[in-house]
Protein backbone atom coordinates (compact mmCIF):
# COMPACT_ATOMS: atom_id res chain seq x y z
CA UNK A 1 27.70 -73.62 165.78
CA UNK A 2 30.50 -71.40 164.25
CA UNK A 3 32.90 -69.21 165.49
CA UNK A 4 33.54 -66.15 164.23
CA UNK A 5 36.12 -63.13 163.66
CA UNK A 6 35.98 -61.55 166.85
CA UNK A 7 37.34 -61.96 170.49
CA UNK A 8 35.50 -60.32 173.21
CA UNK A 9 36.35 -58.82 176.38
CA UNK A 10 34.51 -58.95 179.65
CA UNK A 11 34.28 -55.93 181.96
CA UNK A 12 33.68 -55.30 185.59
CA UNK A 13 33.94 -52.82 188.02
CA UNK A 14 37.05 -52.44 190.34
CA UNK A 15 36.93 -50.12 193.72
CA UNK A 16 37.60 -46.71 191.83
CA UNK A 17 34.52 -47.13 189.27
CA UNK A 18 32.47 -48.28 192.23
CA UNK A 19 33.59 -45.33 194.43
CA UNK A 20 33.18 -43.31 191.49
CA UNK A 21 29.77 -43.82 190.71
CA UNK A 22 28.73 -43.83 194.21
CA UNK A 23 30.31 -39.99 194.35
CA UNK A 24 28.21 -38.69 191.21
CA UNK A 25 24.96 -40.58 192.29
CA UNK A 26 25.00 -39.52 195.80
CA UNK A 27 24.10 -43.18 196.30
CA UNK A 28 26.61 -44.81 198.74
CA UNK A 29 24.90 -47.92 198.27
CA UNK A 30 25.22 -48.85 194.95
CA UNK A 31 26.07 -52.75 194.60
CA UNK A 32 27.18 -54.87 191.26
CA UNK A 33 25.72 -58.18 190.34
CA UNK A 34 27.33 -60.73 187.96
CA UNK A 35 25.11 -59.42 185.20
CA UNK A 36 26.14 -55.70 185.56
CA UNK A 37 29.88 -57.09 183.67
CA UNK A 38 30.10 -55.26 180.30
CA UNK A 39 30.83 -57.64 177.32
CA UNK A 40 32.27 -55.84 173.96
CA UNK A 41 33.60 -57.34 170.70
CA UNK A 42 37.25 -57.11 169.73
CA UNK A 43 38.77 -57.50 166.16
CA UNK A 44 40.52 -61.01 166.20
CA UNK A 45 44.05 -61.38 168.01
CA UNK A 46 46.53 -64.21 168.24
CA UNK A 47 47.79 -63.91 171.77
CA UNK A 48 48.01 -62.31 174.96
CA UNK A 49 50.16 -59.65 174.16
CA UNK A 50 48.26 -58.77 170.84
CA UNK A 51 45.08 -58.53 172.46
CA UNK A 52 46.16 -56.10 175.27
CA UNK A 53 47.24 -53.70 172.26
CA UNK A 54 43.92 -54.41 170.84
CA UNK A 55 42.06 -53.38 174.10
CA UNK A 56 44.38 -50.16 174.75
CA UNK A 57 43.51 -49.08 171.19
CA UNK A 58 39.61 -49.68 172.17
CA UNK A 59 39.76 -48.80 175.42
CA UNK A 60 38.40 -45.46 175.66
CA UNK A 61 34.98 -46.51 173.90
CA UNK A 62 34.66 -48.81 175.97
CA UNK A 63 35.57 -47.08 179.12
CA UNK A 64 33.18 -44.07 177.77
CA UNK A 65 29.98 -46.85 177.49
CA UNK A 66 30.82 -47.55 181.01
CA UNK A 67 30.90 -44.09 181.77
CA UNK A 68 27.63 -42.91 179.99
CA UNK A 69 25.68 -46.25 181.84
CA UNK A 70 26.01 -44.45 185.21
CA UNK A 71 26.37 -40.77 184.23
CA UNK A 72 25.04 -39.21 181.42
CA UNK A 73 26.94 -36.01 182.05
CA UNK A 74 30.61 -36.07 180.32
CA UNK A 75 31.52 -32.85 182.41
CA UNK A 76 31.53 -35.57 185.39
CA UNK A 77 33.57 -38.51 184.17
CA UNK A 78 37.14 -38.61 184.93
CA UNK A 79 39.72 -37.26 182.77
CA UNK A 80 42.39 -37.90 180.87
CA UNK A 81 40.65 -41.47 180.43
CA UNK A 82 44.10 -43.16 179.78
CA UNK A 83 44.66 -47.35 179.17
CA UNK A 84 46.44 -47.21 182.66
CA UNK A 85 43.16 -45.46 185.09
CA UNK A 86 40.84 -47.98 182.78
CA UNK A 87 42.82 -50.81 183.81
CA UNK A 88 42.66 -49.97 187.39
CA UNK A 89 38.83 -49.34 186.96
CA UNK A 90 38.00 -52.51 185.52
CA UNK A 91 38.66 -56.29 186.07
CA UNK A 92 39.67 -57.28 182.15
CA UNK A 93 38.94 -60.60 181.09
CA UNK A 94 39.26 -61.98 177.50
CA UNK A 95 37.00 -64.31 175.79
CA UNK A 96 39.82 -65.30 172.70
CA UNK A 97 36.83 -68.00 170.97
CA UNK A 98 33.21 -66.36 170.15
CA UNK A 99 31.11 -69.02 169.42
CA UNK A 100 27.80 -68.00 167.36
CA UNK A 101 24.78 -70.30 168.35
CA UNK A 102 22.17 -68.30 165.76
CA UNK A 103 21.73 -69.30 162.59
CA UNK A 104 20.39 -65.45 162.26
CA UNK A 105 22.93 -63.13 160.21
CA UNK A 106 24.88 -61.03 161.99
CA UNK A 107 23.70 -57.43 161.73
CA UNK A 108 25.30 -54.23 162.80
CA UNK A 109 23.25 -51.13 164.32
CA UNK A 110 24.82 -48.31 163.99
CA UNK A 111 23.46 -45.64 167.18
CA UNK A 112 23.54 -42.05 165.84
CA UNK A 113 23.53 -39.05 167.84
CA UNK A 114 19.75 -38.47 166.98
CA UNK A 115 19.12 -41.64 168.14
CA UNK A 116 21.16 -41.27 171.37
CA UNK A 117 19.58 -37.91 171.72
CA UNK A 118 16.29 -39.57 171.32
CA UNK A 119 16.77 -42.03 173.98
CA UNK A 120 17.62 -39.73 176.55
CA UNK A 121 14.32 -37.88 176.11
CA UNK A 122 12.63 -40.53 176.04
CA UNK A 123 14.30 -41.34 179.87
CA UNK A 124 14.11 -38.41 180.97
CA UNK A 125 10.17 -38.19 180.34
């Protein structure tokens, strides 16, 4: 086992994202289980205060992934998308120690807009 040079930062849904997507899915049912929590990797920080400027500088990516899992329509999602309406959309929690169990390499994927574009045909069929 190794660590390695990220943090991470758990996210889940607070009243306002809830009401939110219950407003643009017409579905006044929709319900959250522990495994709907969002999990992203953060560059490294030493403390508390250093990794809430970390988050507010990642932030809206994040708070756009969020967005685009319930609603694929951008016209729809709230906006300005500022650090202060994300952190009263989401319960934050930080994960300073990201142990890697794999002896795999770590690979990065990066998602083009063709692929994106791809995917959402592919749903939509």
């Amino acid at each position: 086992m190794t660590a390695i040079n990220r943090c991470a930062v758990g996210i889940g849904p607070r009243q306002p994202l809830i009401d939110w997507v219950q407003q643009v899915s017409g579905d006044h049912e929709v319900r959250w289980g522990a495994n709907e929590d969002g999990l992203y990797l953060l560059p490294a920080y030493q403390d508390d205060l250093e990794a809430i400027v970390v988050l507010e500088n990642n932030h809206e990516r994040i708070f756009e992934a969020e967005l685009q899992s319930w609603c694929r329509d951008p016209a729809l999602w709230p906006s300005p998308r500022t650090f202060a309406l994300f952190q009263q959309w989401f319960e934050i929690r930080f994960d300073d120690l990201v142990d890697d169990l794999s002896c795999d390499e770590l690979k990065h994927h990066d998602i083009d807009k063709a692929f994106v574009k791809q995917i959402r045909q592919t749903l939509q069929d």
